[in-house]
PDB file of N, CA and C in Angstrom:
ATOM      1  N   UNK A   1      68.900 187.805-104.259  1.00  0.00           N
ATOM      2  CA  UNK A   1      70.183 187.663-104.903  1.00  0.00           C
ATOM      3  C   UNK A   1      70.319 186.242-105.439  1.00  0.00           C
ATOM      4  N   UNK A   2      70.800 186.082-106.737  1.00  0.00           N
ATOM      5  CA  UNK A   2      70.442 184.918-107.179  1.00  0.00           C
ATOM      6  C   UNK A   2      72.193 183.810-106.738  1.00  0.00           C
ATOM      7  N   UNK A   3      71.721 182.716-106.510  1.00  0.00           N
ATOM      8  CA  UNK A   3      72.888 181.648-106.196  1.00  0.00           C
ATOM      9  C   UNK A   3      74.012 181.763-107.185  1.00  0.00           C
ATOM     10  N   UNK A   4      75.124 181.806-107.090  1.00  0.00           N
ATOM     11  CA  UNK A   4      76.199 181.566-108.114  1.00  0.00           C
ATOM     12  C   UNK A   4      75.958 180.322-108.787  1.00  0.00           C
ATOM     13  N   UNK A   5      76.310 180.327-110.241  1.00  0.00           N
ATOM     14  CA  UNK A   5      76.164 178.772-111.013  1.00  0.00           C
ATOM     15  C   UNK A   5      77.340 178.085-110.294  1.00  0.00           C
ATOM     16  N   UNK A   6      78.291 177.993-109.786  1.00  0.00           N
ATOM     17  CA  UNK A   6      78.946 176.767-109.181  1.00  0.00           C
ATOM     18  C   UNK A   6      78.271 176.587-108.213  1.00  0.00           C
ATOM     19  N   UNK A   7      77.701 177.256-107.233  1.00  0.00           N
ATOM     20  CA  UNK A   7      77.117 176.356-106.461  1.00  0.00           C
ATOM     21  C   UNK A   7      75.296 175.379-107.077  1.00  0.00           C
ATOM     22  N   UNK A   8      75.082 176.476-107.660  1.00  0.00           N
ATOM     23  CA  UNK A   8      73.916 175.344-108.638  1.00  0.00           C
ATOM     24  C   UNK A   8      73.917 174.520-109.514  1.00  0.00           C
ATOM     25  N   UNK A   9      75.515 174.352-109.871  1.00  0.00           N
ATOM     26  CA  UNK A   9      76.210 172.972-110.921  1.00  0.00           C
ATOM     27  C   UNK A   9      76.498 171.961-109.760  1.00  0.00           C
ATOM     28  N   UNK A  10      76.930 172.490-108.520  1.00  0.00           N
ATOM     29  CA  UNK A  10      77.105 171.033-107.434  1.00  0.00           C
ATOM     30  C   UNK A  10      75.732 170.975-106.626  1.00  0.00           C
ATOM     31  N   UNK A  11      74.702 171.304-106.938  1.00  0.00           N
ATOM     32  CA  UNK A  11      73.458 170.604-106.277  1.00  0.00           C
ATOM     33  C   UNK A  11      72.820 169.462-106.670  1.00  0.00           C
ATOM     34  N   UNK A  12      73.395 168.652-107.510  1.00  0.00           N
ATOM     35  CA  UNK A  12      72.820 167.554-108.049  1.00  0.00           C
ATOM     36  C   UNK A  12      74.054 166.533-107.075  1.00  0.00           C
ATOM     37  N   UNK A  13      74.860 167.052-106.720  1.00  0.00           N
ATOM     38  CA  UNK A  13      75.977 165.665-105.848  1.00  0.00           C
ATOM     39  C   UNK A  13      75.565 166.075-104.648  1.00  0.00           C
ATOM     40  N   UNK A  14      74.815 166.523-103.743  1.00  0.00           N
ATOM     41  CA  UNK A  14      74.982 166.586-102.728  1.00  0.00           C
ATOM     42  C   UNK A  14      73.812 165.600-101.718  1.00  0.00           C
ATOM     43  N   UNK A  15      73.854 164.680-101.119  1.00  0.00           N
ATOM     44  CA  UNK A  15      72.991 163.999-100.792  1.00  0.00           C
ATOM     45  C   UNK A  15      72.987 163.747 -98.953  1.00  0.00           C
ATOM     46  N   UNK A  16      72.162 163.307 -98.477  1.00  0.00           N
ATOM     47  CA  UNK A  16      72.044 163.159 -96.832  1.00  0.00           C
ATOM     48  C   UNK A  16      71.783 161.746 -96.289  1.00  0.00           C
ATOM     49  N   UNK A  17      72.834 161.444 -95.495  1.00  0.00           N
ATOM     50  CA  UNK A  17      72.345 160.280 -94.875  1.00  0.00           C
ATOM     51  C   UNK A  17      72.284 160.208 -93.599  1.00  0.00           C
ATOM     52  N   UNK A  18      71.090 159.439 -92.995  1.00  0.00           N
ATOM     53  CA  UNK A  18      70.326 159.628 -92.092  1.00  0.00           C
ATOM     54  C   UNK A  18      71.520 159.747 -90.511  1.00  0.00           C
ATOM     55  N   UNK A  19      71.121 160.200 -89.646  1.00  0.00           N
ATOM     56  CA  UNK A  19      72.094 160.481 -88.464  1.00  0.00           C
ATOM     57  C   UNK A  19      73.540 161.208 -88.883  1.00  0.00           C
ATOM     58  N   UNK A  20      74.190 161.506 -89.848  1.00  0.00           N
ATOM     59  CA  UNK A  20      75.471 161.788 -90.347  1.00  0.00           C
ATOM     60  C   UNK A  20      75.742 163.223 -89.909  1.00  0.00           C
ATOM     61  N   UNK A  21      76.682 163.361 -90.131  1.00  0.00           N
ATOM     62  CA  UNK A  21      77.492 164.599 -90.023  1.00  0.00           C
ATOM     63  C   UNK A  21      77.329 165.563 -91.148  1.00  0.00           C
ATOM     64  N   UNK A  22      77.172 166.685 -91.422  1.00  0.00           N
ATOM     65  CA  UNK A  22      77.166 167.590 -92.368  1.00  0.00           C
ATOM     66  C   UNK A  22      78.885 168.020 -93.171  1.00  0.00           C
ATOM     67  N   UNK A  23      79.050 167.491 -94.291  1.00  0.00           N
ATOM     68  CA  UNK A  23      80.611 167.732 -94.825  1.00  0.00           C
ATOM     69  C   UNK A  23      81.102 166.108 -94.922  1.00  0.00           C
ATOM     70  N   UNK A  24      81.053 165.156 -94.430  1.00  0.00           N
ATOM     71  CA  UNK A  24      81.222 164.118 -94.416  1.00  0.00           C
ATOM     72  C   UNK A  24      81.118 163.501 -95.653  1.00  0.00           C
ATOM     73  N   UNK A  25      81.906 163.045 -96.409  1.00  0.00           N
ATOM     74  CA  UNK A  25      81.863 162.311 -97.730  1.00  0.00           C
ATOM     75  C   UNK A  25      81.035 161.280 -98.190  1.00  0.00           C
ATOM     76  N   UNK A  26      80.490 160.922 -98.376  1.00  0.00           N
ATOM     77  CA  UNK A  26      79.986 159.173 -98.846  1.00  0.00           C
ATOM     78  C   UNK A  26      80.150 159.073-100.179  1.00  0.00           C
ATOM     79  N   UNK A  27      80.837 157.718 -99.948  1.00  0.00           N
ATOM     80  CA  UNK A  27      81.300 157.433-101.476  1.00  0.00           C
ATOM     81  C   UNK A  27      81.083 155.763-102.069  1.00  0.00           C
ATOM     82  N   UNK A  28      80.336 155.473-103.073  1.00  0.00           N
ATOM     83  CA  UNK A  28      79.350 154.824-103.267  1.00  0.00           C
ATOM     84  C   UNK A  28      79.946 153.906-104.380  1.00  0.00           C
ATOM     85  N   UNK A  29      80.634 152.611-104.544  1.00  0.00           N
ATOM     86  CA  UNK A  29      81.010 151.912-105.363  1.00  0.00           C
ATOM     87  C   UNK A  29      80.657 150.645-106.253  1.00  0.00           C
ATOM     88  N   UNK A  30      80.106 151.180-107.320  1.00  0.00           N
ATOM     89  CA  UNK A  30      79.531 150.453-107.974  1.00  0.00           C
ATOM     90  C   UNK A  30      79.583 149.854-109.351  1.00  0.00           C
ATOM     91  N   UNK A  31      78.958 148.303-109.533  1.00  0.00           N
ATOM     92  CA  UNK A  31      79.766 147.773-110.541  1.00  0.00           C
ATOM     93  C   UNK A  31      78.773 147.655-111.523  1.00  0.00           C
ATOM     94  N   UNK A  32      79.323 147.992-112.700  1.00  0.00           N
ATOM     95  CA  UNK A  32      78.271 148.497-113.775  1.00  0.00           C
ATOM     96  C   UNK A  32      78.461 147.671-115.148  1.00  0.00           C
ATOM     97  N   UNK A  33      77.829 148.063-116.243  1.00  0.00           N
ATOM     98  CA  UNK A  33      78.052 147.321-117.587  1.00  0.00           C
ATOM     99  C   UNK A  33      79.210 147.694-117.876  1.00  0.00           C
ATOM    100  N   UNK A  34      79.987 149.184-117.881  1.00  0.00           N
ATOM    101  CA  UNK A  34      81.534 149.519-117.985  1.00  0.00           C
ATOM    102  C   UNK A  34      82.181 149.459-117.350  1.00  0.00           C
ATOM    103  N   UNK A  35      82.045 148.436-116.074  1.00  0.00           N
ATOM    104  CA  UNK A  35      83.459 148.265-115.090  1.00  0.00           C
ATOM    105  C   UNK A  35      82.835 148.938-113.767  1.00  0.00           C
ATOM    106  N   UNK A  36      84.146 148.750-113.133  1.00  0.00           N
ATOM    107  CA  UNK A  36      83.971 149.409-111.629  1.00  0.00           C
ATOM    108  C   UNK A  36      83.522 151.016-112.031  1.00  0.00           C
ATOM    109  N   UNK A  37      82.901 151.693-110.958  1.00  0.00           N
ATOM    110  CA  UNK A  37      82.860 153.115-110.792  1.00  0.00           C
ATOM    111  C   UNK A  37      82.427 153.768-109.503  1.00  0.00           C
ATOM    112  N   UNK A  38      83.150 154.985-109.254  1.00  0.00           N
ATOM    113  CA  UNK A  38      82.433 155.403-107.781  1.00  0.00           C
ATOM    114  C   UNK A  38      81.793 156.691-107.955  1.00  0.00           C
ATOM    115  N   UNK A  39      80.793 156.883-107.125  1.00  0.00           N
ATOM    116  CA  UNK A  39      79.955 158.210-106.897  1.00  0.00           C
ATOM    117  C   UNK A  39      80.277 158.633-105.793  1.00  0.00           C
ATOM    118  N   UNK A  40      80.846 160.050-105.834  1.00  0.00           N
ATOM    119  CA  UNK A  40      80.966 160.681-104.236  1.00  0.00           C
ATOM    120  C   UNK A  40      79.845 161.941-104.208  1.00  0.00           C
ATOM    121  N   UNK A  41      79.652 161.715-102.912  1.00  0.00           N
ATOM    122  CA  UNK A  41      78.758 162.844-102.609  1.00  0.00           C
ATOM    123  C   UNK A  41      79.199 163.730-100.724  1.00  0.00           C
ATOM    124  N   UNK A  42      78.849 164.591-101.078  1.00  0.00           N
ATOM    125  CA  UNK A  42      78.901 165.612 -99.787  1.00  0.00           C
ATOM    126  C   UNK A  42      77.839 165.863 -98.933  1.00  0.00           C
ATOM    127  N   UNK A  43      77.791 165.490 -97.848  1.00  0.00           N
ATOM    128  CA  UNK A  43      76.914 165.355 -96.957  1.00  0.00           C
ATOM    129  C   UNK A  43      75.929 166.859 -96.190  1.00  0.00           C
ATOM    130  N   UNK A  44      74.831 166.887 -96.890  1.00  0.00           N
ATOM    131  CA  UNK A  44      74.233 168.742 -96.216  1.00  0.00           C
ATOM    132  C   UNK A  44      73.086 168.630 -95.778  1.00  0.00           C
ATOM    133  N   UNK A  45      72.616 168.996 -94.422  1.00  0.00           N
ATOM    134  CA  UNK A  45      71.317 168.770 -93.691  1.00  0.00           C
ATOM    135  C   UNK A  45      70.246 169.173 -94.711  1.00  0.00           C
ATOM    136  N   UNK A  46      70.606 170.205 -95.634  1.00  0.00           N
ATOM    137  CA  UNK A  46      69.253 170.452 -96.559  1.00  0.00           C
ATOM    138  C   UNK A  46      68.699 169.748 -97.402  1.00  0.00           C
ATOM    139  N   UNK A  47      69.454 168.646 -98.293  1.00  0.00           N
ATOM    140  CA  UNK A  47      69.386 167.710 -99.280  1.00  0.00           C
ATOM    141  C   UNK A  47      68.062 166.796 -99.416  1.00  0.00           C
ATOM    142  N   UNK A  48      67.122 166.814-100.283  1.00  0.00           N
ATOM    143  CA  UNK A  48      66.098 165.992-100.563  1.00  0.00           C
ATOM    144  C   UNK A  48      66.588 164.225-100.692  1.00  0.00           C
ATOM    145  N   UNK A  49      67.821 164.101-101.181  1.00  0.00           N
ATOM    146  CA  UNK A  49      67.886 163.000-101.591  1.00  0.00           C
ATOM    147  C   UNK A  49      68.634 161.534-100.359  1.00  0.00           C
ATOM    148  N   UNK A  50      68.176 161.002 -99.970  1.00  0.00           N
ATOM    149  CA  UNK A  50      68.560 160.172 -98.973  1.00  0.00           C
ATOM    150  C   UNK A  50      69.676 158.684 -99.188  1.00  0.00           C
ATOM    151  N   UNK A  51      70.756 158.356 -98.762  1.00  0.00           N
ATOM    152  CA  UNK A  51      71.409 156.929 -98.753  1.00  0.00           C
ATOM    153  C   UNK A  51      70.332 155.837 -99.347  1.00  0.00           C
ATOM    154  N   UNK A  52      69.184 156.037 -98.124  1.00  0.00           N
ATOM    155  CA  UNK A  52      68.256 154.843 -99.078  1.00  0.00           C
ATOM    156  C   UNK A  52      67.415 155.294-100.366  1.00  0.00           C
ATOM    157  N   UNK A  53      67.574 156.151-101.081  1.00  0.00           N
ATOM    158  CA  UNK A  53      67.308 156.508-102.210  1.00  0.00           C
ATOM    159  C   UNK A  53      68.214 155.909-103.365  1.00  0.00           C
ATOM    160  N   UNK A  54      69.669 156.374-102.948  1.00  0.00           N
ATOM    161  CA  UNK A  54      70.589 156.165-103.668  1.00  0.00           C
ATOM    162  C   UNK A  54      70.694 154.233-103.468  1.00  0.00           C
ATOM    163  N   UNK A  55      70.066 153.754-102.380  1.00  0.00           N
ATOM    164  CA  UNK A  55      70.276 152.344-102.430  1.00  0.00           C
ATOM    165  C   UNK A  55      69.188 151.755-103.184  1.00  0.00           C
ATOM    166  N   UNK A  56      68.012 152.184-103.099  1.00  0.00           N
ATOM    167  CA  UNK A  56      67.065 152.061-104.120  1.00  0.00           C
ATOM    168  C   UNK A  56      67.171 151.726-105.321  1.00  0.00           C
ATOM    169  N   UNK A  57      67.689 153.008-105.693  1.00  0.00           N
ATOM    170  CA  UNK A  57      67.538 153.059-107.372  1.00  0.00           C
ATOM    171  C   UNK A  57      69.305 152.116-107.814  1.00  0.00           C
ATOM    172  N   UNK A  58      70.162 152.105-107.079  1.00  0.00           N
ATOM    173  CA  UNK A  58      71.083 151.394-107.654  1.00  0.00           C
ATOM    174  C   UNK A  58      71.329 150.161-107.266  1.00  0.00           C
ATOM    175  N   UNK A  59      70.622 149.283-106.419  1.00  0.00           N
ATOM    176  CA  UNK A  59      70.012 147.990-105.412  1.00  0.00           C
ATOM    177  C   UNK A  59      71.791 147.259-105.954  1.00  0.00           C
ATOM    178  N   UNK A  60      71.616 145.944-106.885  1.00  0.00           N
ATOM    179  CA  UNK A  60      72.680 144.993-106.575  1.00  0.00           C
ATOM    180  C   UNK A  60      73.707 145.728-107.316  1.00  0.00           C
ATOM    181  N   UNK A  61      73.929 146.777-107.812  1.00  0.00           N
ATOM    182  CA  UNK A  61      75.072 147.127-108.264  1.00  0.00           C
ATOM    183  C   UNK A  61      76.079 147.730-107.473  1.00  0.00           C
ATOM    184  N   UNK A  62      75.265 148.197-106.191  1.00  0.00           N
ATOM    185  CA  UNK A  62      76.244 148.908-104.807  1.00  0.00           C
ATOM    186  C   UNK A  62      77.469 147.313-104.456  1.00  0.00           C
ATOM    187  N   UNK A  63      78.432 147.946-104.697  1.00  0.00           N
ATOM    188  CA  UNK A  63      79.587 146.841-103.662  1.00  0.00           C
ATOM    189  C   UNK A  63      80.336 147.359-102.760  1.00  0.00           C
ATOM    190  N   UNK A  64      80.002 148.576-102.502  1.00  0.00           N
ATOM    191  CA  UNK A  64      80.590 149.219-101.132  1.00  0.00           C
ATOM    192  C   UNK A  64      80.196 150.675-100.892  1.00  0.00           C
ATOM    193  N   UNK A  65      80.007 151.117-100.121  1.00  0.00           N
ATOM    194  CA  UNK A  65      79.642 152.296 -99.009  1.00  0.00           C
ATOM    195  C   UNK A  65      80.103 153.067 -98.379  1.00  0.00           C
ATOM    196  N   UNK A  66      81.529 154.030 -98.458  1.00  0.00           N
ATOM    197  CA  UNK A  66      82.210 154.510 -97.206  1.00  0.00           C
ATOM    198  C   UNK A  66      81.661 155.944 -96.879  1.00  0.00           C
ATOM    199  N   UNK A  67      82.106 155.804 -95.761  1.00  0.00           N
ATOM    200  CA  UNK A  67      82.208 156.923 -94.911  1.00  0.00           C
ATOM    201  C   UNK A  67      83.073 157.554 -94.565  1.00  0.00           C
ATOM    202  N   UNK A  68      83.774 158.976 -95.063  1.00  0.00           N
ATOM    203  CA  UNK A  68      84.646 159.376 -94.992  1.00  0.00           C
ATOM    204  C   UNK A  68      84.282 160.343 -93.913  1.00  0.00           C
ATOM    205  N   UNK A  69      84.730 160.812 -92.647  1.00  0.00           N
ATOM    206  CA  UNK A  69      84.094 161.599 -91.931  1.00  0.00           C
ATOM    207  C   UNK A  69      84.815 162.909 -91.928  1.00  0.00           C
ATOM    208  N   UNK A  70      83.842 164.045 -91.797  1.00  0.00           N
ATOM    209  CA  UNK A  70      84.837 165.662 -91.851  1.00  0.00           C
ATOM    210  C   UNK A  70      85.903 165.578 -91.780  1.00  0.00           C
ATOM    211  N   UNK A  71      86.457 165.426 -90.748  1.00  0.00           N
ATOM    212  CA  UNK A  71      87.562 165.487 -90.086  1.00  0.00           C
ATOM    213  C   UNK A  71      88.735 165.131 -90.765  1.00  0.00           C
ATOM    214  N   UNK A  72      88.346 164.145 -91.635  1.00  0.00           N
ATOM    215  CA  UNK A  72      89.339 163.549 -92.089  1.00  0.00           C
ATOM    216  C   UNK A  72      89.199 164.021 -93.362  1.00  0.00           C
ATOM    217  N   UNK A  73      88.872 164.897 -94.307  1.00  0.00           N
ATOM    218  CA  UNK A  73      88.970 165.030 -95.097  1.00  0.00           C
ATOM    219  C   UNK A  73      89.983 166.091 -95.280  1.00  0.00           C
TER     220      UNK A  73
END
């Protein structure tokens, strides 16, 4: 049975960081050639893509990191 397209239009935001909670927000603020901007992502044990990936490829432009945890969302 094939996946619904909304859930295969949100597989590109969904990312994992290491020890975390599954559902847990991280939201990633960064300062760019057009100003401030943030990336949020949703936290899922299946996800290829890792925090230090996303710190990688965006190194001095990260100016903050949160952690929004389930619960609180």
């Amino acid at each position: 049975m094939p996946a619904p397209s909304y859930f295969l239009e949100l597989l590109p935001t969904f990312r994992v960081y290491p020890k975390g909670i599954p559902g847990d927000k991280i939201i990633v603020s960064l300062n760019g050639e057009n100003g401030y901007h943030e990336m949020e992502f949703t936290e899922v044990a299946w996800a290829k893509t890792t925090l230090e990936d996303i710190k990688n490829k965006h190194g001095k432009k990260i100016i903050d990191i949160q952690r929004i945890k389930k619960e609180m969302c």
